[in-house]
PDB file of N, CA and C in Angstrom:
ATOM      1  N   UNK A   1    -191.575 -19.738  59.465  1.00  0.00           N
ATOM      2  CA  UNK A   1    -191.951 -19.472  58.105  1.00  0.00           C
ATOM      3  C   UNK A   1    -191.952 -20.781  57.314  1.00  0.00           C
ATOM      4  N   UNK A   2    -193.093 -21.131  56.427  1.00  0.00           N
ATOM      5  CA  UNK A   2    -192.910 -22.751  56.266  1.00  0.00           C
ATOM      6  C   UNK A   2    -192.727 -21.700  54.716  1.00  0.00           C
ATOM      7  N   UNK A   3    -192.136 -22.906  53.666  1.00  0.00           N
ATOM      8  CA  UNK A   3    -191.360 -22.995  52.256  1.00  0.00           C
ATOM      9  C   UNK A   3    -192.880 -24.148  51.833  1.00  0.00           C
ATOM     10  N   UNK A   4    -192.342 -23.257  50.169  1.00  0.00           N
ATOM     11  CA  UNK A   4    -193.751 -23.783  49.382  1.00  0.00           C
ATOM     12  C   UNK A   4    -192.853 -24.928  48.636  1.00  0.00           C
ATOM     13  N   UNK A   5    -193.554 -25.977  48.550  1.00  0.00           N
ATOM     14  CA  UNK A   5    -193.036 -27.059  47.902  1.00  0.00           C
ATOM     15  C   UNK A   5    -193.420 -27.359  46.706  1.00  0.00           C
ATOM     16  N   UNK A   6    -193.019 -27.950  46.013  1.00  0.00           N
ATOM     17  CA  UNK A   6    -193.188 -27.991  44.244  1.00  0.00           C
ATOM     18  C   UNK A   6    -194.218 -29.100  44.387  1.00  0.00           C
ATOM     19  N   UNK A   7    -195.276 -29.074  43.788  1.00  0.00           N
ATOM     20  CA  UNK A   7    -196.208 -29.988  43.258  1.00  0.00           C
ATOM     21  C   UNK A   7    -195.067 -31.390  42.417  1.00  0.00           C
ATOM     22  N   UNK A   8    -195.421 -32.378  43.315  1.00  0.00           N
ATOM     23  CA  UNK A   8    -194.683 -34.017  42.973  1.00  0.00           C
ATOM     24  C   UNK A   8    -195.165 -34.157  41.484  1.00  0.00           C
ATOM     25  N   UNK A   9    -196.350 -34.046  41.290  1.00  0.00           N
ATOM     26  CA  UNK A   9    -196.932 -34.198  39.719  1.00  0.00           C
ATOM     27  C   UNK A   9    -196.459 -34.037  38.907  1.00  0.00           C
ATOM     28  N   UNK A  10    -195.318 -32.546  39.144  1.00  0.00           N
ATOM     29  CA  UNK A  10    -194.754 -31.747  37.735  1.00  0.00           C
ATOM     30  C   UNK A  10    -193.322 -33.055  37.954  1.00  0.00           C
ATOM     31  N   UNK A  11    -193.113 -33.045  39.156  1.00  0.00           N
ATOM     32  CA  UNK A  11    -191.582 -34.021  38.842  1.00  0.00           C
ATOM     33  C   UNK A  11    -191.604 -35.325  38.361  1.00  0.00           C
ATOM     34  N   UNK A  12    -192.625 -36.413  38.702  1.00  0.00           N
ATOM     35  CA  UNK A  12    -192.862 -37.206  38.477  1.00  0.00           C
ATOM     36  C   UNK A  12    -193.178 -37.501  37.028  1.00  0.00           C
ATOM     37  N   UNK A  13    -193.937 -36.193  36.301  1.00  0.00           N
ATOM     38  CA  UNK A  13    -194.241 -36.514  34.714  1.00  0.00           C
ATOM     39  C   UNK A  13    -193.220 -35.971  34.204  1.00  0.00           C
ATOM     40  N   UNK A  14    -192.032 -34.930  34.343  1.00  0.00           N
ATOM     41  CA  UNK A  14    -190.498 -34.875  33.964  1.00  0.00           C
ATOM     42  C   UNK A  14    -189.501 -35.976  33.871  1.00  0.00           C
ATOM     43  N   UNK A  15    -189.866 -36.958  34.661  1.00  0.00           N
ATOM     44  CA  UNK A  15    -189.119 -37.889  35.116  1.00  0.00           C
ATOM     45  C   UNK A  15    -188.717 -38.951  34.007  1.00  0.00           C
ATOM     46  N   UNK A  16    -190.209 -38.775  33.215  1.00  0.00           N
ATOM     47  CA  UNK A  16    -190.443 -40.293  32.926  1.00  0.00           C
ATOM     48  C   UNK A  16    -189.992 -39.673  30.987  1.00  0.00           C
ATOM     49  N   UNK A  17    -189.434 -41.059  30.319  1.00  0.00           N
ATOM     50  CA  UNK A  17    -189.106 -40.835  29.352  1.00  0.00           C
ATOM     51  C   UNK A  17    -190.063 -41.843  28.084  1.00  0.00           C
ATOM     52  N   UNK A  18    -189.751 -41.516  26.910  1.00  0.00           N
ATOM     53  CA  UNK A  18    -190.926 -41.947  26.307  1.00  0.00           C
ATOM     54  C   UNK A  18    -190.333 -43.631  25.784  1.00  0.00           C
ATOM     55  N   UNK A  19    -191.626 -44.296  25.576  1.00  0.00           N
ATOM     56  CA  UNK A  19    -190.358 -45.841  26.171  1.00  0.00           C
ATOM     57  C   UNK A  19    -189.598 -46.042  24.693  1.00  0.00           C
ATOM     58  N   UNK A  20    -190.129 -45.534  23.259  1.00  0.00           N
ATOM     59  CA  UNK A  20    -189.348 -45.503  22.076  1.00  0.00           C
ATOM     60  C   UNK A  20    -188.054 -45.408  22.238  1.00  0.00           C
ATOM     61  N   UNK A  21    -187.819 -43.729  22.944  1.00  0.00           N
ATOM     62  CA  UNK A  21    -186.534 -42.855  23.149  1.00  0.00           C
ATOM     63  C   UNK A  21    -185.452 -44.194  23.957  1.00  0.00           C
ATOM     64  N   UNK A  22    -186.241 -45.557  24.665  1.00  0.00           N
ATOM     65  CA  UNK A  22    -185.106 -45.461  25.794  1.00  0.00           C
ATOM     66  C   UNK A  22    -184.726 -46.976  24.311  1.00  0.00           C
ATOM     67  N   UNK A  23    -185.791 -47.393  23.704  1.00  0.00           N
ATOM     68  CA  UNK A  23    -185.060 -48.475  22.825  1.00  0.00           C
ATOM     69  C   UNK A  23    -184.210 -48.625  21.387  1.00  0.00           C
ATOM     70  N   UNK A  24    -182.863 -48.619  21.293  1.00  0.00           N
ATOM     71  CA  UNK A  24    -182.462 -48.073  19.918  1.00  0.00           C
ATOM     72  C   UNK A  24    -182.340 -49.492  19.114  1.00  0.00           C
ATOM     73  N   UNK A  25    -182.892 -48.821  17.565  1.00  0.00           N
ATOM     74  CA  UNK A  25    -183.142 -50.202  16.590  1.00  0.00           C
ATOM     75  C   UNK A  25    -181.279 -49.888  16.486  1.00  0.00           C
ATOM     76  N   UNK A  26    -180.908 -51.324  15.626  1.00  0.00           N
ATOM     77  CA  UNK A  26    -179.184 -51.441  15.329  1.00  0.00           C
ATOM     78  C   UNK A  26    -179.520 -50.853  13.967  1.00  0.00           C
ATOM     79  N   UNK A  27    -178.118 -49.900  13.303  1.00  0.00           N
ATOM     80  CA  UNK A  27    -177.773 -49.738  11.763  1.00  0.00           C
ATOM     81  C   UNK A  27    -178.345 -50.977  11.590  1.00  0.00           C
ATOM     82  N   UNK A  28    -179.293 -50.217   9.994  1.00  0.00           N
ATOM     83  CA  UNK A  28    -179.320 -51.165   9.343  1.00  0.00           C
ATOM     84  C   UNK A  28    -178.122 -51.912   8.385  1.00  0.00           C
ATOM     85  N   UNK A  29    -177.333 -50.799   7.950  1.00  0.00           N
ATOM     86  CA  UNK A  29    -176.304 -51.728   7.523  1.00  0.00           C
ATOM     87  C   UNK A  29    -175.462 -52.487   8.164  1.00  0.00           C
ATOM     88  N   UNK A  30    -175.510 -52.079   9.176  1.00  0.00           N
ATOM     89  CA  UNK A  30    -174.020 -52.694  10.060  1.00  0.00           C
ATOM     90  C   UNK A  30    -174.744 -53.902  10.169  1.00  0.00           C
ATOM     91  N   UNK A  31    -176.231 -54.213  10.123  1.00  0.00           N
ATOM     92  CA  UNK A  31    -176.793 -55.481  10.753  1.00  0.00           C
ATOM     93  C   UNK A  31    -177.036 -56.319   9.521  1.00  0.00           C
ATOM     94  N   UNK A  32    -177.028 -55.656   8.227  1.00  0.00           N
ATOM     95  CA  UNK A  32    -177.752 -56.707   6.928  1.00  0.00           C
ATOM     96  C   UNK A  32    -176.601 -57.640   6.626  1.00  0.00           C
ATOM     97  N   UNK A  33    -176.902 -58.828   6.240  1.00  0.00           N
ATOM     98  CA  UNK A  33    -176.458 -59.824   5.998  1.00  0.00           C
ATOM     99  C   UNK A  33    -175.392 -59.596   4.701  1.00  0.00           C
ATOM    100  N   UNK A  34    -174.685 -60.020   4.836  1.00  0.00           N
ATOM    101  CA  UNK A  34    -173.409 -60.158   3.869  1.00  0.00           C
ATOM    102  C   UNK A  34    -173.260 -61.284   3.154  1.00  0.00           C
ATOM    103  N   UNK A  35    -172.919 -61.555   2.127  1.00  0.00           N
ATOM    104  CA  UNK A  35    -172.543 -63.053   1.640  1.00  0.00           C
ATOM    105  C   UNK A  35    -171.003 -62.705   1.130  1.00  0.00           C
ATOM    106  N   UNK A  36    -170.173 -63.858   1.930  1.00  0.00           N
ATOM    107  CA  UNK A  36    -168.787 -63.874   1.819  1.00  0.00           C
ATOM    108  C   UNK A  36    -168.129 -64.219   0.412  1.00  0.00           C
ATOM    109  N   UNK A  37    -167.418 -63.776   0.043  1.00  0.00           N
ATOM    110  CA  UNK A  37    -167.044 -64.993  -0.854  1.00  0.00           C
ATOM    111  C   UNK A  37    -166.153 -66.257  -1.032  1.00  0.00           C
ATOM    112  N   UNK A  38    -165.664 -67.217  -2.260  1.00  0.00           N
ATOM    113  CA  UNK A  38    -164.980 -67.868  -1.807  1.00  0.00           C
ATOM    114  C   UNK A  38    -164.017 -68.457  -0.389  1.00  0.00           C
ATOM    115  N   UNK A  39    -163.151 -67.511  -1.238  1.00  0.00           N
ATOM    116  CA  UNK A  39    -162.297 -67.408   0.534  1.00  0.00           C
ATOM    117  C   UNK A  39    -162.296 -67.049   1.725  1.00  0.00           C
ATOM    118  N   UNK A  40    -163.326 -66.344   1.496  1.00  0.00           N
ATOM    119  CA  UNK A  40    -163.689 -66.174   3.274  1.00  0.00           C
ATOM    120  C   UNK A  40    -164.559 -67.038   3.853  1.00  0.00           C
ATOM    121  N   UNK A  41    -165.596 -67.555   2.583  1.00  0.00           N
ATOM    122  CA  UNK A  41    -166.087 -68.327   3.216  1.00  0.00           C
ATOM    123  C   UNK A  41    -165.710 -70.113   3.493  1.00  0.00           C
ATOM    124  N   UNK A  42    -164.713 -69.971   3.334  1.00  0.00           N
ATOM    125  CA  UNK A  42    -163.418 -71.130   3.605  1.00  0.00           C
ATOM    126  C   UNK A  42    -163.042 -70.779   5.188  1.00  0.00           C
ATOM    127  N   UNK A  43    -163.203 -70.076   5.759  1.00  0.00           N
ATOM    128  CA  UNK A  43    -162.853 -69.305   6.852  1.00  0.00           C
ATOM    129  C   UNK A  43    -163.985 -69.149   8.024  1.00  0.00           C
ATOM    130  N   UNK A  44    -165.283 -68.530   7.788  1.00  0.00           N
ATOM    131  CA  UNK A  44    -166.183 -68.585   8.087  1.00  0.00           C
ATOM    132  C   UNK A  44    -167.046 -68.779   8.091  1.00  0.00           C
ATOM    133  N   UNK A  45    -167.378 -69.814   6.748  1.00  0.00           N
ATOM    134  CA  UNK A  45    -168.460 -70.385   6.763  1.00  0.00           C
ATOM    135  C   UNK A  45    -169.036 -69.791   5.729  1.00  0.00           C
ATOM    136  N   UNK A  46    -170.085 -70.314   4.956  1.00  0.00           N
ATOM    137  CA  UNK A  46    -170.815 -70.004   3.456  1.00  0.00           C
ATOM    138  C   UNK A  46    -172.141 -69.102   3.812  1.00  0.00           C
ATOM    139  N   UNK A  47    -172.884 -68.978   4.852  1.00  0.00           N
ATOM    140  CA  UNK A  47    -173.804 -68.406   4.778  1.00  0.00           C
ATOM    141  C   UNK A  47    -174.040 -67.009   5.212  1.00  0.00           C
ATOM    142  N   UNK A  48    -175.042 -66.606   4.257  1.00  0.00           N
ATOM    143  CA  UNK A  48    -175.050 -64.605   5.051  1.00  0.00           C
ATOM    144  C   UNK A  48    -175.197 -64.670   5.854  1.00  0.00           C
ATOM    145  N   UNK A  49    -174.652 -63.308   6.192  1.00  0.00           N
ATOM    146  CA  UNK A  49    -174.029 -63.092   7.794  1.00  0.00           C
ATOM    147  C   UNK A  49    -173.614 -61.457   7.834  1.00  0.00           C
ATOM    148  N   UNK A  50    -174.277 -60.301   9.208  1.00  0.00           N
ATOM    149  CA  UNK A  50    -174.083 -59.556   9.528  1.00  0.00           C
ATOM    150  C   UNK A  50    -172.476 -59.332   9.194  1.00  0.00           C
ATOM    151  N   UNK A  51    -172.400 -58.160   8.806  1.00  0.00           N
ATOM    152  CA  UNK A  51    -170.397 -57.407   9.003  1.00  0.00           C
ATOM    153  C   UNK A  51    -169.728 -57.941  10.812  1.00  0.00           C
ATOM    154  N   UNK A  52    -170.632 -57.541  11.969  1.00  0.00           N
ATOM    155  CA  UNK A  52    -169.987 -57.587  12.976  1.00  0.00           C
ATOM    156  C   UNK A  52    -170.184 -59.434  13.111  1.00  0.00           C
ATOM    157  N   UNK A  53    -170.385 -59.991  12.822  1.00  0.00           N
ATOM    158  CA  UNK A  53    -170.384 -61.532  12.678  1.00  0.00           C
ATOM    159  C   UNK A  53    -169.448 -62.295  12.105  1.00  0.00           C
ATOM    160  N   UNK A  54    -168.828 -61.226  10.883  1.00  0.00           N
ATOM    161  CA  UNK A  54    -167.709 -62.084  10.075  1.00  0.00           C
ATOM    162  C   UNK A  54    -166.599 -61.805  10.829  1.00  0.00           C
ATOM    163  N   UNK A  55    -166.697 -60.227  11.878  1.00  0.00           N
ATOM    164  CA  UNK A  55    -165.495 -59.894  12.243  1.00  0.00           C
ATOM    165  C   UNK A  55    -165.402 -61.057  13.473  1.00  0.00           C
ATOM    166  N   UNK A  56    -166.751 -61.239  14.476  1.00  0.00           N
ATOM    167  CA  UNK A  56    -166.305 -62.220  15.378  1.00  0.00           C
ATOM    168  C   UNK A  56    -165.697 -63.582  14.840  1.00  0.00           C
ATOM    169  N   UNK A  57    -166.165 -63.939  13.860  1.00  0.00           N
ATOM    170  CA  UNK A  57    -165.535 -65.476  13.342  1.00  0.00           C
ATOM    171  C   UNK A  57    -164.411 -65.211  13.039  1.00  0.00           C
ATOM    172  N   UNK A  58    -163.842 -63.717  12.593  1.00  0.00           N
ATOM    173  CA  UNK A  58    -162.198 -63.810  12.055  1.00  0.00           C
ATOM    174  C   UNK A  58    -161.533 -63.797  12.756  1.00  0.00           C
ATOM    175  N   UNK A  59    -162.025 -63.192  13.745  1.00  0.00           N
ATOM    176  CA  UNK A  59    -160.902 -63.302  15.272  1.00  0.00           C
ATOM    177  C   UNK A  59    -161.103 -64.178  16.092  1.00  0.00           C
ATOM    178  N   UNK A  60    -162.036 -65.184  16.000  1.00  0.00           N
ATOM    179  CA  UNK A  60    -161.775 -66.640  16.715  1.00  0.00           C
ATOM    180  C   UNK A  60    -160.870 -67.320  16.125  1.00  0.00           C
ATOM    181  N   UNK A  61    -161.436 -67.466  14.206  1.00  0.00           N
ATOM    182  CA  UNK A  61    -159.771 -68.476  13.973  1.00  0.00           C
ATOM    183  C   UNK A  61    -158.914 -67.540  14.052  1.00  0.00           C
ATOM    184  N   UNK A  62    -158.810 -66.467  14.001  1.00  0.00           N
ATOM    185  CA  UNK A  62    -156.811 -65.998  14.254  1.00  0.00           C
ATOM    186  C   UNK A  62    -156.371 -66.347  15.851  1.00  0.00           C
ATOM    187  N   UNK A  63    -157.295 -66.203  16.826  1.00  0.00           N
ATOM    188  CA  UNK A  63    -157.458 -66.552  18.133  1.00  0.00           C
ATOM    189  C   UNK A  63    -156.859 -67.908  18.125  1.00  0.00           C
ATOM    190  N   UNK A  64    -157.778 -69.113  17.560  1.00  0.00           N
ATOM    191  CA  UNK A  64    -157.843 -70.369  17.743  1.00  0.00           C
ATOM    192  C   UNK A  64    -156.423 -70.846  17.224  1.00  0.00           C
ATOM    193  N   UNK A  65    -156.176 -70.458  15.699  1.00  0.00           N
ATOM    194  CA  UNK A  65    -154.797 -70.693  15.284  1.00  0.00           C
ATOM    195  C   UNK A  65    -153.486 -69.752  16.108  1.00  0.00           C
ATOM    196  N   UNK A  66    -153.763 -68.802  16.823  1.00  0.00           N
ATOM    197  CA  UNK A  66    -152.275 -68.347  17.361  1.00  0.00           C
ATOM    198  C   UNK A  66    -152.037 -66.950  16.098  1.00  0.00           C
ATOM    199  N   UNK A  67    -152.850 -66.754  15.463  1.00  0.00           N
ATOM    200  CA  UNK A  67    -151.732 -65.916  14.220  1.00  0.00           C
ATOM    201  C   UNK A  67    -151.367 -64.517  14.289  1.00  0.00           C
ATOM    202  N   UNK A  68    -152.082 -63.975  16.069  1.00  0.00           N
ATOM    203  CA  UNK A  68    -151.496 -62.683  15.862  1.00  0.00           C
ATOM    204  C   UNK A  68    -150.166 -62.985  16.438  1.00  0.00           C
ATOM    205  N   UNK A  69    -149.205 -61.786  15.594  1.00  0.00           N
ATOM    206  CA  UNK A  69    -148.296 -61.713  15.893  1.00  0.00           C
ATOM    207  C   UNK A  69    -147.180 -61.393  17.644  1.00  0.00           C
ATOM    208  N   UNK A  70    -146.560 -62.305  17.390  1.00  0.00           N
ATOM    209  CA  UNK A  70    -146.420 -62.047  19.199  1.00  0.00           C
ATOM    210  C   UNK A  70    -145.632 -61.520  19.570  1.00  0.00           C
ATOM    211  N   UNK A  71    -144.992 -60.790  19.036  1.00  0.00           N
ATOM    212  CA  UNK A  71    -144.233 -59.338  19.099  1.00  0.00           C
ATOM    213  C   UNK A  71    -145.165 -57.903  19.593  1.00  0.00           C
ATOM    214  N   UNK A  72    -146.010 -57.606  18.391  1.00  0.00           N
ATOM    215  CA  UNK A  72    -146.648 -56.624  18.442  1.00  0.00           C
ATOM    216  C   UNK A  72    -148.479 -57.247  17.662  1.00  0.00           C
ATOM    217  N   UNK A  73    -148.814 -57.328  18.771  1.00  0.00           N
ATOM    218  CA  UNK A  73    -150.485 -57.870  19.022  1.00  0.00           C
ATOM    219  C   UNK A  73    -151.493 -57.115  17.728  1.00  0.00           C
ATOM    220  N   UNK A  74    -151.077 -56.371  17.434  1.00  0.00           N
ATOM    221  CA  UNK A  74    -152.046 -55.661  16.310  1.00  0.00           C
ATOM    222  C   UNK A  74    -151.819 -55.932  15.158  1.00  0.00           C
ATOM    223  N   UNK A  75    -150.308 -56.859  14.684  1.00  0.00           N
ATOM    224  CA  UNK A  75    -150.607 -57.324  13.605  1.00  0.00           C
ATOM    225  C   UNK A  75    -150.649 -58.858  13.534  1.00  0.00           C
ATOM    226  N   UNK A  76    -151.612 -59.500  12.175  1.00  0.00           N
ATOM    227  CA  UNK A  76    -151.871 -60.830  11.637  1.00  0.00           C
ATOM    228  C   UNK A  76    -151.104 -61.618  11.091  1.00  0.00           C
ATOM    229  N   UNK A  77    -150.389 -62.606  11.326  1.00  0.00           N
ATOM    230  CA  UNK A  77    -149.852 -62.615  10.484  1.00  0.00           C
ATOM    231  C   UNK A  77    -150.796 -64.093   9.511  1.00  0.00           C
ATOM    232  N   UNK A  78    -150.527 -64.106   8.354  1.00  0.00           N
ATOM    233  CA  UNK A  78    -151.720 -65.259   7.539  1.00  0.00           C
ATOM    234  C   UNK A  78    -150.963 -66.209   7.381  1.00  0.00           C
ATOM    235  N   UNK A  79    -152.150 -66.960   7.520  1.00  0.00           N
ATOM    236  CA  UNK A  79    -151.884 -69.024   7.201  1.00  0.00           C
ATOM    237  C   UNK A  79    -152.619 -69.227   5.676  1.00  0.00           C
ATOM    238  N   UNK A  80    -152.406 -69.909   5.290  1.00  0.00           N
ATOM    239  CA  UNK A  80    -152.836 -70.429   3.973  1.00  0.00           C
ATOM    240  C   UNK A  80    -153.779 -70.054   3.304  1.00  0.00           C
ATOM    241  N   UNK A  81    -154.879 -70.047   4.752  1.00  0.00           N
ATOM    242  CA  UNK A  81    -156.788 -69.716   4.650  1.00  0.00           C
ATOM    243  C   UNK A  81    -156.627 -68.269   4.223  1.00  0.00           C
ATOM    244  N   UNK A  82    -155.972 -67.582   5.005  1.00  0.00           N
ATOM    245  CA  UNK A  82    -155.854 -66.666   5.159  1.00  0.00           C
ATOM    246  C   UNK A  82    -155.232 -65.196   4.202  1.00  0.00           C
ATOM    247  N   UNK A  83    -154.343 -66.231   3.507  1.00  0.00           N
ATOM    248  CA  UNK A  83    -153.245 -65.269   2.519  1.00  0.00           C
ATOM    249  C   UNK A  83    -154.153 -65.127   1.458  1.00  0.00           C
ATOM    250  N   UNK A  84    -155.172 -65.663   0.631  1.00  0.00           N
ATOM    251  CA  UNK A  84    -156.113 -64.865  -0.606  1.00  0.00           C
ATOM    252  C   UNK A  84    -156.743 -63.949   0.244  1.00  0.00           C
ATOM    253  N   UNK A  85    -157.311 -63.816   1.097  1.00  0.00           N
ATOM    254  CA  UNK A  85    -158.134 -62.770   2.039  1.00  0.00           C
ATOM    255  C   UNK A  85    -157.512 -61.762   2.735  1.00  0.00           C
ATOM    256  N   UNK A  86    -155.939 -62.129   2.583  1.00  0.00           N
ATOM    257  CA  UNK A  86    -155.252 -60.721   2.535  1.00  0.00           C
ATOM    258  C   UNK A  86    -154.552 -60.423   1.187  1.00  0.00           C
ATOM    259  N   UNK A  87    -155.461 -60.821   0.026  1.00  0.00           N
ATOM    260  CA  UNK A  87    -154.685 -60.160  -0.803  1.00  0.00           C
ATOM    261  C   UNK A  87    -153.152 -60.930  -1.223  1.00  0.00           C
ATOM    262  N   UNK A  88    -152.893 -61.952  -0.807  1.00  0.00           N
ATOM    263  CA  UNK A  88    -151.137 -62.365  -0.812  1.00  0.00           C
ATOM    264  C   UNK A  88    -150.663 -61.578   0.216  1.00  0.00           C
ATOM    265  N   UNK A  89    -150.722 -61.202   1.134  1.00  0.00           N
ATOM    266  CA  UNK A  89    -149.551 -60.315   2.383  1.00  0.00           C
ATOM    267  C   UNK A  89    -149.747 -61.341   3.276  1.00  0.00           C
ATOM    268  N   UNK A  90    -148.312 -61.203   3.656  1.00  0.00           N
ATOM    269  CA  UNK A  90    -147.854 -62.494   4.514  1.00  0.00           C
ATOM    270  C   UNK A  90    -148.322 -61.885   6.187  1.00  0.00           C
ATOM    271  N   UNK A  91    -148.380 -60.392   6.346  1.00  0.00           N
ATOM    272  CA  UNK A  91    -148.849 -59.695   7.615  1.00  0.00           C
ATOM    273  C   UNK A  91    -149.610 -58.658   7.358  1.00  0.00           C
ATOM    274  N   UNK A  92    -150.847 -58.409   8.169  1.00  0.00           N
ATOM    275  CA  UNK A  92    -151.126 -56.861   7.647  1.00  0.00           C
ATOM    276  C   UNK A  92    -151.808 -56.387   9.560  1.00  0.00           C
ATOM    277  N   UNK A  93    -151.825 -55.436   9.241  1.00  0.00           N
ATOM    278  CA  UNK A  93    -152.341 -54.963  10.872  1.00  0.00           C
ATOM    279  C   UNK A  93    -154.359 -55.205  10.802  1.00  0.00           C
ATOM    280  N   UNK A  94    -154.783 -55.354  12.073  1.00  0.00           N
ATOM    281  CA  UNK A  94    -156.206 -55.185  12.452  1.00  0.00           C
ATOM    282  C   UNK A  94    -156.532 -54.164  11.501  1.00  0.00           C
ATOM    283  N   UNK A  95    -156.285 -53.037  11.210  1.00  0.00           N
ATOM    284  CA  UNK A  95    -157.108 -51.741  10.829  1.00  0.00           C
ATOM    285  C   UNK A  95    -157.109 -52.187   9.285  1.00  0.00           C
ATOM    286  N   UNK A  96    -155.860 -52.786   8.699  1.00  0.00           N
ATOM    287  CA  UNK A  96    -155.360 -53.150   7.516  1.00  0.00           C
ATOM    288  C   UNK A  96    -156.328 -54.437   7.041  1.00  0.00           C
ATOM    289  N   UNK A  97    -156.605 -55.433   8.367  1.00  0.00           N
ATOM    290  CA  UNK A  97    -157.563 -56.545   7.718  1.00  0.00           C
ATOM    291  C   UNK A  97    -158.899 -56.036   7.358  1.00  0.00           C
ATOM    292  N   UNK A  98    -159.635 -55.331   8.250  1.00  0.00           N
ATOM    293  CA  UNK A  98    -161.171 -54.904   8.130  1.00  0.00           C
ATOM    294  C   UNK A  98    -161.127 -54.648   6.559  1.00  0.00           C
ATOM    295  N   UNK A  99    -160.417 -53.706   6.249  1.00  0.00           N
ATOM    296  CA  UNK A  99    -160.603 -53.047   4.930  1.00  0.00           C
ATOM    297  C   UNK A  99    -160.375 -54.090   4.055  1.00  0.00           C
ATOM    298  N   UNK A 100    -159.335 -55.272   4.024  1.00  0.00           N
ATOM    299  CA  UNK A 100    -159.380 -56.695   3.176  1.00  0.00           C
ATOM    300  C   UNK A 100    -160.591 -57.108   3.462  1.00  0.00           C
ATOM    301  N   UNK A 101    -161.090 -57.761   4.440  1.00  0.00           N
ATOM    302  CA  UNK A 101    -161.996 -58.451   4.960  1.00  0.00           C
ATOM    303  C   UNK A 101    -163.204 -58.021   3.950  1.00  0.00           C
ATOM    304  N   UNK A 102    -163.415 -56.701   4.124  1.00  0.00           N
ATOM    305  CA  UNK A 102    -164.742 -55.820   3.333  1.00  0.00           C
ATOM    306  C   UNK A 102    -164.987 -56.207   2.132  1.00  0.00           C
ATOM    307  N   UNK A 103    -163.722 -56.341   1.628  1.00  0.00           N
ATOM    308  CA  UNK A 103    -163.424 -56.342  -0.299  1.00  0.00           C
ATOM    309  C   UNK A 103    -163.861 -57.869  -0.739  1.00  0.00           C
ATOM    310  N   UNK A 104    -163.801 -58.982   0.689  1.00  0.00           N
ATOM    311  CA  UNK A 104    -164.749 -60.301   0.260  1.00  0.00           C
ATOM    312  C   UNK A 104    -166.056 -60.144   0.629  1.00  0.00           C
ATOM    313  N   UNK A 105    -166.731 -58.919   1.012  1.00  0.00           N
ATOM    314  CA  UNK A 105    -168.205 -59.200   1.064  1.00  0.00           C
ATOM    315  C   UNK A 105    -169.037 -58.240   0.148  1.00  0.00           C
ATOM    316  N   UNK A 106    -170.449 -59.200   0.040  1.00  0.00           N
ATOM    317  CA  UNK A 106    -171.305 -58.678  -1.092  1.00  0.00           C
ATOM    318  C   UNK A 106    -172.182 -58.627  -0.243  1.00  0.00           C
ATOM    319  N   UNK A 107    -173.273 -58.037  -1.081  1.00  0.00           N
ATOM    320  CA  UNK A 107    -174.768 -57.789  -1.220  1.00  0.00           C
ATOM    321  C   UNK A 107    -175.587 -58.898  -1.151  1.00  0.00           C
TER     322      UNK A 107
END
């Protein structure tokens, strides 16, 4: 007894996806340029710059200077640059900087 086989055609045009669907544009906000202010941009530099851009430059200098804390890795503790951009706190945690960090960027 031979078995009926599915026409390749129908699988082959199931297969395929539409090439839009496979490319995703980035948030636009997460990607628009920021301008820092003063003090941050003492830190990272003066020119606009994406949100996920200021975060990589903030964690190279805390990287480069040593300033997370080496007790418990999630918190900062600030250097000089650092203490107007937290507000005056001598430590604040990762989750605690983003939200400082934010309050120096504009439009």
């Amino acid at each position: 007894m031979a078995t009926a086989k599915k026409p390749a055609a129908k699988k082959a045009a199931s297969a395929k996806k539409p090439a839009a669907a496979a490319q995703k544009t980035p948030n636009a906000g997460f990607a628009k340029p920021m301008n820092p202010s003063a003090e941050l941009a003492a830190i990272i530099g003066d020119e606009a710059m994406p949100r996920y851009e200021v975060t990589k430059r903030i964690w190279a200098y805390i990287k480069e200077k040593g300033l997370q804390d080496s007790k418990d890795k999630r918190n900062i503790n600030a250097d000089e640059k650092l203490l107007p951009v937290f507000g005056g706190k001598e430590q604040v945690t990762m989750f605690e900087m983003t939200k400082l960090v934010n309050q120096h960027l504009s439009d």
